[in-house]
C-alpha atoms as a PDB file:
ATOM      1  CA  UNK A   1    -100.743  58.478  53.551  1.00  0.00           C
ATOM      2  CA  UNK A   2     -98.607  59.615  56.309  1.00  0.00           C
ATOM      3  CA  UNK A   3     -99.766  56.371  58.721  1.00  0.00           C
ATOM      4  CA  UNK A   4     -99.520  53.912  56.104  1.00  0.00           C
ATOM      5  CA  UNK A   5     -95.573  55.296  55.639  1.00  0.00           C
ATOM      6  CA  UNK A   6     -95.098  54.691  59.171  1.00  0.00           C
ATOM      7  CA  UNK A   7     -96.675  51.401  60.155  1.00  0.00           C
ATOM      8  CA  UNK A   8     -94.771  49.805  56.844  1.00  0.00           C
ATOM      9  CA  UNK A   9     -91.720  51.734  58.624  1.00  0.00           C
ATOM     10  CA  UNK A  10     -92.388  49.980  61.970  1.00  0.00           C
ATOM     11  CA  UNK A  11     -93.167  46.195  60.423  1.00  0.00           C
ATOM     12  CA  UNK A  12     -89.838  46.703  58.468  1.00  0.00           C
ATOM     13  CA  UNK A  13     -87.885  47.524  61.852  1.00  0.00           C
ATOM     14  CA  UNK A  14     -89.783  44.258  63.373  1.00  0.00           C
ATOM     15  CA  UNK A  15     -88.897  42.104  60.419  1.00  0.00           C
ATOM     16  CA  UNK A  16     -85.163  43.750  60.834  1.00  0.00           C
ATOM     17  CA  UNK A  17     -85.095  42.739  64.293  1.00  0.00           C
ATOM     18  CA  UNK A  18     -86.390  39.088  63.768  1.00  0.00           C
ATOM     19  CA  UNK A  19     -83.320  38.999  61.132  1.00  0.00           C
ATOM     20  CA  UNK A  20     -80.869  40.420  63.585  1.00  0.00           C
ATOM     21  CA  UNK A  21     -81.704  37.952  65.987  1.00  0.00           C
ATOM     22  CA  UNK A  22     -81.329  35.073  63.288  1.00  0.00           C
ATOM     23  CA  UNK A  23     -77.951  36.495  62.274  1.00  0.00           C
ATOM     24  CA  UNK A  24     -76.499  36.748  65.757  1.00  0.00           C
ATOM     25  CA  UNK A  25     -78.830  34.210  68.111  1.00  0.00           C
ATOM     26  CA  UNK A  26     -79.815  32.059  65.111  1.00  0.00           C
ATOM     27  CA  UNK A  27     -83.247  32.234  66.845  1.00  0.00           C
ATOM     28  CA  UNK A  28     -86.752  33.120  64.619  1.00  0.00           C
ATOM     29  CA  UNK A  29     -88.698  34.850  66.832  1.00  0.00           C
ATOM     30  CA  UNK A  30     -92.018  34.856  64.171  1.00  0.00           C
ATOM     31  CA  UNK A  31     -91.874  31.035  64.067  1.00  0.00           C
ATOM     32  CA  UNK A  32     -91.134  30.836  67.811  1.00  0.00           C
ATOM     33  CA  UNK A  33     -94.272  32.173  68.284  1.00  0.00           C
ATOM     34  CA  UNK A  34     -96.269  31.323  65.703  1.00  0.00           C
ATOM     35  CA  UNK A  35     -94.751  28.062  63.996  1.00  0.00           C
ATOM     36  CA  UNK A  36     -92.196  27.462  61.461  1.00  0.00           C
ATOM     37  CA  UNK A  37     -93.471  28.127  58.451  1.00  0.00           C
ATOM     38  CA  UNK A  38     -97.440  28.484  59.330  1.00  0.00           C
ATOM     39  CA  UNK A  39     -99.419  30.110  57.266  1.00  0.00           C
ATOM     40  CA  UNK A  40     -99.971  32.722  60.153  1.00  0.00           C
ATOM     41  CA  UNK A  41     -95.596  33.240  60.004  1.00  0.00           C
ATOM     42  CA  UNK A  42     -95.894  33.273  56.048  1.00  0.00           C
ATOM     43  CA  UNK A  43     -98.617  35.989  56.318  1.00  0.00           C
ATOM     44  CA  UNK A  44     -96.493  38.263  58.343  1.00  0.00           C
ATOM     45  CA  UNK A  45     -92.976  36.859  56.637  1.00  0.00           C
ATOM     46  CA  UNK A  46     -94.864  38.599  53.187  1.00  0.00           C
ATOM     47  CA  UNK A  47     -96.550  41.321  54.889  1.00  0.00           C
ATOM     48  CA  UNK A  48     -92.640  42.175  55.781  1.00  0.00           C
ATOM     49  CA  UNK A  49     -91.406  42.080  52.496  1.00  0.00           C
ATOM     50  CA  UNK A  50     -94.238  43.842  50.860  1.00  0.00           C
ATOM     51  CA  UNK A  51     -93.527  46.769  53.396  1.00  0.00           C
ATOM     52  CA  UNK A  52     -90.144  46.689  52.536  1.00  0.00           C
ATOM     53  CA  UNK A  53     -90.778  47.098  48.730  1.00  0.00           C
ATOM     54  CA  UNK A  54     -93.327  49.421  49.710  1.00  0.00           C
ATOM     55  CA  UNK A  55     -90.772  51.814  51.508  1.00  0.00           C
ATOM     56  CA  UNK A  56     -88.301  51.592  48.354  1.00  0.00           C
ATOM     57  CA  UNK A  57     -91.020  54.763  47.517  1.00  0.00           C
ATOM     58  CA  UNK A  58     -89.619  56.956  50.078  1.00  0.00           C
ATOM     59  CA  UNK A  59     -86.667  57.174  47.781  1.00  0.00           C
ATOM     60  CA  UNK A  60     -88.478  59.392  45.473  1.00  0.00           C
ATOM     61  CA  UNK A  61     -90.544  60.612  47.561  1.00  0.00           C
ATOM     62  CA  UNK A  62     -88.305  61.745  50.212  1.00  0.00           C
ATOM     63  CA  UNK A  63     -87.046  64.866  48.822  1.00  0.00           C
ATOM     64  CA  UNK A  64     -90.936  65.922  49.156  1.00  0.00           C
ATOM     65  CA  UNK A  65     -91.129  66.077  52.743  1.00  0.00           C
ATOM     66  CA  UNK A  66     -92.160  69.342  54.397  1.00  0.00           C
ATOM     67  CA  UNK A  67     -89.103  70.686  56.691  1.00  0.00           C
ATOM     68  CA  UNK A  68     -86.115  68.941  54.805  1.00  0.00           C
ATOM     69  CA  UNK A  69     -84.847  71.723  53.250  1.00  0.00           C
END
């Protein structure tokens, strides 16, 4: 479960990226490259925020982690 944790870690980080560069460039790099609002960018804009609610887990879970302690 280990590699699931960290590729939801790594989308989150590229879906916090995209929304730094929005807050600071005002540029979307997701529907730069693959359209505003395709379904392609909608797939990945979702796949982004299920990570995110995925990781909310690690809260509970992160107490559990070997070497921690």
């Amino acid at each position: 479960m280990k590699w699931f944790d960290n590729t939801a870690l790594t989308i989150v980080i590229i879906g916090a990226l995209n929304w730094l560069l929005v807050g600071i460039f005002r540029f979307d790099l997701v529907a730069f490259l693959l359209g505003n609002l395709s379904w392609v960018s909608r797939i990945i804009y979702t796949l982004v925020g299920l990570c995110g609610l995925y990781l909310i887990s690690l809260y509970g879970r992160i107490d559990n982690v070997p070497g921690t302690q």
